[in-house]
C-alpha atoms as a PDB file:
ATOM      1  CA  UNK A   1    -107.172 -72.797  15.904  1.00  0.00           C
ATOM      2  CA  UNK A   2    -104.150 -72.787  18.018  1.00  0.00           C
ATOM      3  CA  UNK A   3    -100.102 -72.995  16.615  1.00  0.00           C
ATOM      4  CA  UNK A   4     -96.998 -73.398  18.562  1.00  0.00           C
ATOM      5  CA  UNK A   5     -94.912 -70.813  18.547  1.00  0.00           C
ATOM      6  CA  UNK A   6     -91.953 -72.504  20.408  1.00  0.00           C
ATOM      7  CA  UNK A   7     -91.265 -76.063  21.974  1.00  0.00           C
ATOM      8  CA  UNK A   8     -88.872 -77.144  24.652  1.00  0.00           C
ATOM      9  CA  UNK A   9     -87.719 -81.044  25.726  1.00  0.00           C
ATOM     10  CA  UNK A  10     -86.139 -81.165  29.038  1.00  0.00           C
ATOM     11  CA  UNK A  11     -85.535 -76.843  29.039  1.00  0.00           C
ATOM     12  CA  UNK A  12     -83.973 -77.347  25.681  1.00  0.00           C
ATOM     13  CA  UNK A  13     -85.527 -75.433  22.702  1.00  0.00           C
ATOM     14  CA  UNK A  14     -85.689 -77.377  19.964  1.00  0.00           C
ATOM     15  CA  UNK A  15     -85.989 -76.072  16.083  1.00  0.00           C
ATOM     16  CA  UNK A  16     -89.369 -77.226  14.761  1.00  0.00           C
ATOM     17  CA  UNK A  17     -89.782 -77.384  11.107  1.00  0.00           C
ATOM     18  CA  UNK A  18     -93.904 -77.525  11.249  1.00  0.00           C
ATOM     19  CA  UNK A  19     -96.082 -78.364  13.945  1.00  0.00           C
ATOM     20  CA  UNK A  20     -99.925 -79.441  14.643  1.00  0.00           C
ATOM     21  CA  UNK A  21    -101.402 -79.407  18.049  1.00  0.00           C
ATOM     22  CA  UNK A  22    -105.101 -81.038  18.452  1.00  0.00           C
ATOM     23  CA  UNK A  23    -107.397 -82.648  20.789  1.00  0.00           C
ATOM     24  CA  UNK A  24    -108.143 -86.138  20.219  1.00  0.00           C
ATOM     25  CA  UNK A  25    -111.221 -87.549  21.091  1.00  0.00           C
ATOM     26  CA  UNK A  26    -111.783 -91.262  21.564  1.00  0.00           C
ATOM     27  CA  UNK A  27    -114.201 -93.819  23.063  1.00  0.00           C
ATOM     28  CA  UNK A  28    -111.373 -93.703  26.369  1.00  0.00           C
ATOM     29  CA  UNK A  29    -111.443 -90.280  26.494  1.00  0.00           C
ATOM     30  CA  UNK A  30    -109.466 -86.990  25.713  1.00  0.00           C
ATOM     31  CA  UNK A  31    -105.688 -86.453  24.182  1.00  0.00           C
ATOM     32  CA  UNK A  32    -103.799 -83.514  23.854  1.00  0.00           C
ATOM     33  CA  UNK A  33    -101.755 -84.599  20.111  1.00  0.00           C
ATOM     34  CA  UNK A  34     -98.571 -82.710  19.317  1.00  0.00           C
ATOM     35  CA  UNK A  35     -96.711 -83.705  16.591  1.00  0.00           C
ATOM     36  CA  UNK A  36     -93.576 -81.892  15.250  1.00  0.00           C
ATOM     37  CA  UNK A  37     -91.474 -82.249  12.155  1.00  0.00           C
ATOM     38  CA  UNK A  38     -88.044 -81.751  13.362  1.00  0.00           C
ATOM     39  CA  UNK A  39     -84.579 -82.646  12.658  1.00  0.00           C
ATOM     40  CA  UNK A  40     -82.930 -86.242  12.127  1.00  0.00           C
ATOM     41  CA  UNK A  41     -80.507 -85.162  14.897  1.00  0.00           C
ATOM     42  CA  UNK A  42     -83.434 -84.368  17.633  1.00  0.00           C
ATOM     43  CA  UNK A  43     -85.050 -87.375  16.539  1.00  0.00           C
ATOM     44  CA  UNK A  44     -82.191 -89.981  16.874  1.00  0.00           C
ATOM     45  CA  UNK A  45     -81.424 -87.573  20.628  1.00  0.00           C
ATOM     46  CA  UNK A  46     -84.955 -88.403  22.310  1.00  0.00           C
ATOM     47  CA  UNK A  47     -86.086 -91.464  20.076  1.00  0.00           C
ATOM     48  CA  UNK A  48     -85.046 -94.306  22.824  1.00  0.00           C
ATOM     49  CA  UNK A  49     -87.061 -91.393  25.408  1.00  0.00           C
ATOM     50  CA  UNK A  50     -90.886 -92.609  26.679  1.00  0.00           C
ATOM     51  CA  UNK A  51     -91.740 -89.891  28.270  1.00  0.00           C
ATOM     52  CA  UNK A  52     -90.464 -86.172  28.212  1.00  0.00           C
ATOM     53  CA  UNK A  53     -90.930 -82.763  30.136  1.00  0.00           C
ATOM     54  CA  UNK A  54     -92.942 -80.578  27.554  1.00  0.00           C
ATOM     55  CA  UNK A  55     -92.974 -76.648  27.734  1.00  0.00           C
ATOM     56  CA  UNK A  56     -95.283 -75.484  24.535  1.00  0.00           C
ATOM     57  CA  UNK A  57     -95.680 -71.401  23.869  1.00  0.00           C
ATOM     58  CA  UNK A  58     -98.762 -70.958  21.449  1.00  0.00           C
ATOM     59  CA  UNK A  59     -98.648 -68.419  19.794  1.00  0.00           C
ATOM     60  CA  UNK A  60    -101.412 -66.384  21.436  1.00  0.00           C
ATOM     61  CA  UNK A  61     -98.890 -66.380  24.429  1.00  0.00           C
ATOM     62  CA  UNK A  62     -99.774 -69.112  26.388  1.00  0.00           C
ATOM     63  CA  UNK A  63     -97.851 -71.965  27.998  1.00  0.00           C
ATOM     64  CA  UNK A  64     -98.637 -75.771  28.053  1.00  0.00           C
ATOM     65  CA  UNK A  65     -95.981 -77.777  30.131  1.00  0.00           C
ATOM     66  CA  UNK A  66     -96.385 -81.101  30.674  1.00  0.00           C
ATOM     67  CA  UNK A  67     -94.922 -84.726  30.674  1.00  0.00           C
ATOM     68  CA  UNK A  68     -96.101 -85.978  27.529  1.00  0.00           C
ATOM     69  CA  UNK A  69     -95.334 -89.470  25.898  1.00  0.00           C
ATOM     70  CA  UNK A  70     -93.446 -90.098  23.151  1.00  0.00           C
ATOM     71  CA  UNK A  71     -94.374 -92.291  19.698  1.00  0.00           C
ATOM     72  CA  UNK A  72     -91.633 -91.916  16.670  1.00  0.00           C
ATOM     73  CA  UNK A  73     -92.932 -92.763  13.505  1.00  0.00           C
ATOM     74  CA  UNK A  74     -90.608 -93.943  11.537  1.00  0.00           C
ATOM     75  CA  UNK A  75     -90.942 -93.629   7.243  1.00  0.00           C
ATOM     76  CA  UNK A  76     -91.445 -89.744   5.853  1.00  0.00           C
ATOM     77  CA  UNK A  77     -89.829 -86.883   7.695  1.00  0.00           C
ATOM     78  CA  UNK A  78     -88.380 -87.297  10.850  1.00  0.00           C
ATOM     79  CA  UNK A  79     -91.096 -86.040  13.303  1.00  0.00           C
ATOM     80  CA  UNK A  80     -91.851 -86.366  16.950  1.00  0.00           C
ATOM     81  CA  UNK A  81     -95.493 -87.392  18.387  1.00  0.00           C
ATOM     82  CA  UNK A  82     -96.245 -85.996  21.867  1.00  0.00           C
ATOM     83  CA  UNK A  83     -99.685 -86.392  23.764  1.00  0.00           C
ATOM     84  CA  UNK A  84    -100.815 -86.735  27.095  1.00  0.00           C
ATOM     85  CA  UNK A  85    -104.337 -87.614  28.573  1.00  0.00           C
ATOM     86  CA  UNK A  86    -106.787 -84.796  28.869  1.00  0.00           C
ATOM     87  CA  UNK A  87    -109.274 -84.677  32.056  1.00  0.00           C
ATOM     88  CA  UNK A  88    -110.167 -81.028  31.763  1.00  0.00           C
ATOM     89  CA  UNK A  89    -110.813 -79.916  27.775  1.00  0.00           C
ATOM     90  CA  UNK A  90    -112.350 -76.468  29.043  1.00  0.00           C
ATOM     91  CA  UNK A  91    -108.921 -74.263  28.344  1.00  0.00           C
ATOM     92  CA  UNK A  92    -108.382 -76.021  24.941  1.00  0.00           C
ATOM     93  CA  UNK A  93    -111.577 -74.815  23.072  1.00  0.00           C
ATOM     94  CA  UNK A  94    -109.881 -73.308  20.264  1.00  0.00           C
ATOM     95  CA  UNK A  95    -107.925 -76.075  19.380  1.00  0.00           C
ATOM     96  CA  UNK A  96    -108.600 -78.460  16.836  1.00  0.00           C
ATOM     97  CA  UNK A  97    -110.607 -81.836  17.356  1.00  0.00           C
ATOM     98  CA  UNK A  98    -109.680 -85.218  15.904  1.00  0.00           C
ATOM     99  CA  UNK A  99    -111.371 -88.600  16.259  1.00  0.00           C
ATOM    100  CA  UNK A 100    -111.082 -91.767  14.728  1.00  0.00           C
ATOM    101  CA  UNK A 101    -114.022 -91.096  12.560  1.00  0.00           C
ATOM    102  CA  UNK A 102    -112.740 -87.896  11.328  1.00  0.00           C
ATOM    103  CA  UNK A 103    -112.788 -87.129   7.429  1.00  0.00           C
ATOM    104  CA  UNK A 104    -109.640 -84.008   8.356  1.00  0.00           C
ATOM    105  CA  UNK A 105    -106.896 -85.438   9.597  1.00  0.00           C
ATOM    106  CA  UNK A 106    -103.836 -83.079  10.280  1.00  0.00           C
ATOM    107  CA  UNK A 107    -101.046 -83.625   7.875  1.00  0.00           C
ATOM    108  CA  UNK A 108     -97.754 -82.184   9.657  1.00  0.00           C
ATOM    109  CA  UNK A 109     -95.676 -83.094   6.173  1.00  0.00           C
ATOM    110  CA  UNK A 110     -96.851 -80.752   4.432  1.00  0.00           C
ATOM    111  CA  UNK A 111     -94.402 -78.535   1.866  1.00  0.00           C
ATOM    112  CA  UNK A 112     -91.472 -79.464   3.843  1.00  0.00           C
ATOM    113  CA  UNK A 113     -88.689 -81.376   2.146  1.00  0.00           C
ATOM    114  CA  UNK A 114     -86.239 -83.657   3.941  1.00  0.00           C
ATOM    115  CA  UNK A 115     -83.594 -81.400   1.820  1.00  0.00           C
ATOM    116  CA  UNK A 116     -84.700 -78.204   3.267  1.00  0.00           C
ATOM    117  CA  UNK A 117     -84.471 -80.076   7.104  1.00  0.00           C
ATOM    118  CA  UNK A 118     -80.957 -81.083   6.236  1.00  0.00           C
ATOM    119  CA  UNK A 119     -79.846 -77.440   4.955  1.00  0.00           C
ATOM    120  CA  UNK A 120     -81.014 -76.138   8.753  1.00  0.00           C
ATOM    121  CA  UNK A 121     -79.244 -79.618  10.942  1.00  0.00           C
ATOM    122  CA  UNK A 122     -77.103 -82.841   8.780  1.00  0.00           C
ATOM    123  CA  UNK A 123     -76.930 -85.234  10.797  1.00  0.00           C
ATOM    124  CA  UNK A 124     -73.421 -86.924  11.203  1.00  0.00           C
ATOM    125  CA  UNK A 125     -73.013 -90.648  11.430  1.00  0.00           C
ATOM    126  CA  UNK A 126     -70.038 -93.004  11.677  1.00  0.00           C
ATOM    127  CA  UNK A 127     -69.377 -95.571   8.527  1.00  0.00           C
ATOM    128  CA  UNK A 128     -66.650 -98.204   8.428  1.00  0.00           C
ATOM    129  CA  UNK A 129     -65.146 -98.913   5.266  1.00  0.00           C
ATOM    130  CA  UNK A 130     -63.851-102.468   3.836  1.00  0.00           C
ATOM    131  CA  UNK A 131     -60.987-101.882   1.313  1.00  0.00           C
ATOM    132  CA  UNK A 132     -58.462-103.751  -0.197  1.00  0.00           C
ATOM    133  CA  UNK A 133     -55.318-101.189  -0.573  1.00  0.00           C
ATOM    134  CA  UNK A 134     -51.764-101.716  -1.326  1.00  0.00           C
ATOM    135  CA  UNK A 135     -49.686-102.099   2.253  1.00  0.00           C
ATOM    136  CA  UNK A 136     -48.375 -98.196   1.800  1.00  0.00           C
ATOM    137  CA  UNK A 137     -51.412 -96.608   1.473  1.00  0.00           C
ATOM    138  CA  UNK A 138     -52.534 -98.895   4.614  1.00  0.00           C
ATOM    139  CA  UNK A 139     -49.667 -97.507   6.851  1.00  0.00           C
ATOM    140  CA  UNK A 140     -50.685 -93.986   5.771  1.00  0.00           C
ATOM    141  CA  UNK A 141     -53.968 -94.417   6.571  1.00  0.00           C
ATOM    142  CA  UNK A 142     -53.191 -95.390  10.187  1.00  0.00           C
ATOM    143  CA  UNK A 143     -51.244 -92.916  10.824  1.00  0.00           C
ATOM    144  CA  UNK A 144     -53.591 -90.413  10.259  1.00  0.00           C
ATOM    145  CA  UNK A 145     -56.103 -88.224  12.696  1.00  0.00           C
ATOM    146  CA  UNK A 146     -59.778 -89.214  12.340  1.00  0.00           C
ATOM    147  CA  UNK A 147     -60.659 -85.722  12.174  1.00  0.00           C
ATOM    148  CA  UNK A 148     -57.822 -85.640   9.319  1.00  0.00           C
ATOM    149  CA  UNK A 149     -59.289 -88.504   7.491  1.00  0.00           C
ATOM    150  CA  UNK A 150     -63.108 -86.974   8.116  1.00  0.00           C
ATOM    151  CA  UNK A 151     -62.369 -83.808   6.731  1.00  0.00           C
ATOM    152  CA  UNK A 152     -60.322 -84.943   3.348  1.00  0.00           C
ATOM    153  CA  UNK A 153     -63.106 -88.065   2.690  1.00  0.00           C
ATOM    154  CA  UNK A 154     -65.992 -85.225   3.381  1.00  0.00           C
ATOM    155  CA  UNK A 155     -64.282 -83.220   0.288  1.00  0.00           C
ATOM    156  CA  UNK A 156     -63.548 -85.647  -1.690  1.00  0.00           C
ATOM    157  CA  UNK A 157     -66.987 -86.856  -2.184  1.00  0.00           C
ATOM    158  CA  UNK A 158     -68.200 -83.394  -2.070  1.00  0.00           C
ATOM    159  CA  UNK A 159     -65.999 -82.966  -5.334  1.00  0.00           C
ATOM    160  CA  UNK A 160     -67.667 -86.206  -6.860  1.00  0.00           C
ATOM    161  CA  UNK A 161     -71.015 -85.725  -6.385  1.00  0.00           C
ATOM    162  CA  UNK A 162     -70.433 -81.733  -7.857  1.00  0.00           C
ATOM    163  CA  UNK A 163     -69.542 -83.450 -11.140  1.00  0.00           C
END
């Protein structure tokens, strides 16, 4: 059975949580399946991506690199599904097969925790707030630096959820 030792998008290493690579075989023909559990952040980076320059190191040492296409599935951990069409299965005869029939199906999720993803990469994303304050605490407000405001909201709810 083959594993992935590292992956890169575009020349970028990514961090991979847990990864599967398999052939899979249908009436059409041959796929080469990776799929990775990885961050939130990598996902929302390539998600709007259809196809991407692939360089996989297995961990016997060898080197796929390819353009593979890209499927997100969304629900679950944030993961990535690569594959590319397979004319030549000869050098990939120690991976594992897959076909629509199959009763083993790879299951990349396993005993990995969207907590444990977050501790490694949180994802940051913007929020707009509606309140109704009095007009003083409105003029202090705008004069204040986002990065200000980020910081002392990013504490203060820290020091909520604590209790």
């Amino acid at each position: 059975m083959a594993a992935v030792k590292t992956v890169k998008i575009d020349g970028e290493i990514i961090h991979i949580f847990n990864s599967v690579i398999y052939i899979f075989e249908s009436h059409s023909g041959f796929t080469l399946e990776l799929d990775l559990i990885v961050s939130e952040v990598i996902v929302k980076k390539y998600k709007q991506e259809q196809t991407l320059i692939i360089e996989i190191e297995l961990e016997d040492g060898r080197i796929i690199d390819s353009i593979m296409h890209l499927k997100t599935l969304s629900g679950g951990l944030p993961q990535l599904n690569l594959f590319c069409d397979l004319n030549d299965i000869d050098e990939y005869e120690d991976f594992d097969r897959v076909d629509e029939n199959s009763s083993w199906f790879p299951n990349v999720e396993d005993g990995i925790t969207l907590e444990e993803i977050r501790k490694v990469e949180m994802p940051n994303e913007d929020v707009s707030l509606k309140l109704k304050l009095p007009i003083d605490q409105v003029e202090w407000l705008k004069k204040q630096k986002k990065k200000d405001l980020n910081e002392m909201f990013t504490h203060l709810i820290n020091e909520i959820l604590k209790k």
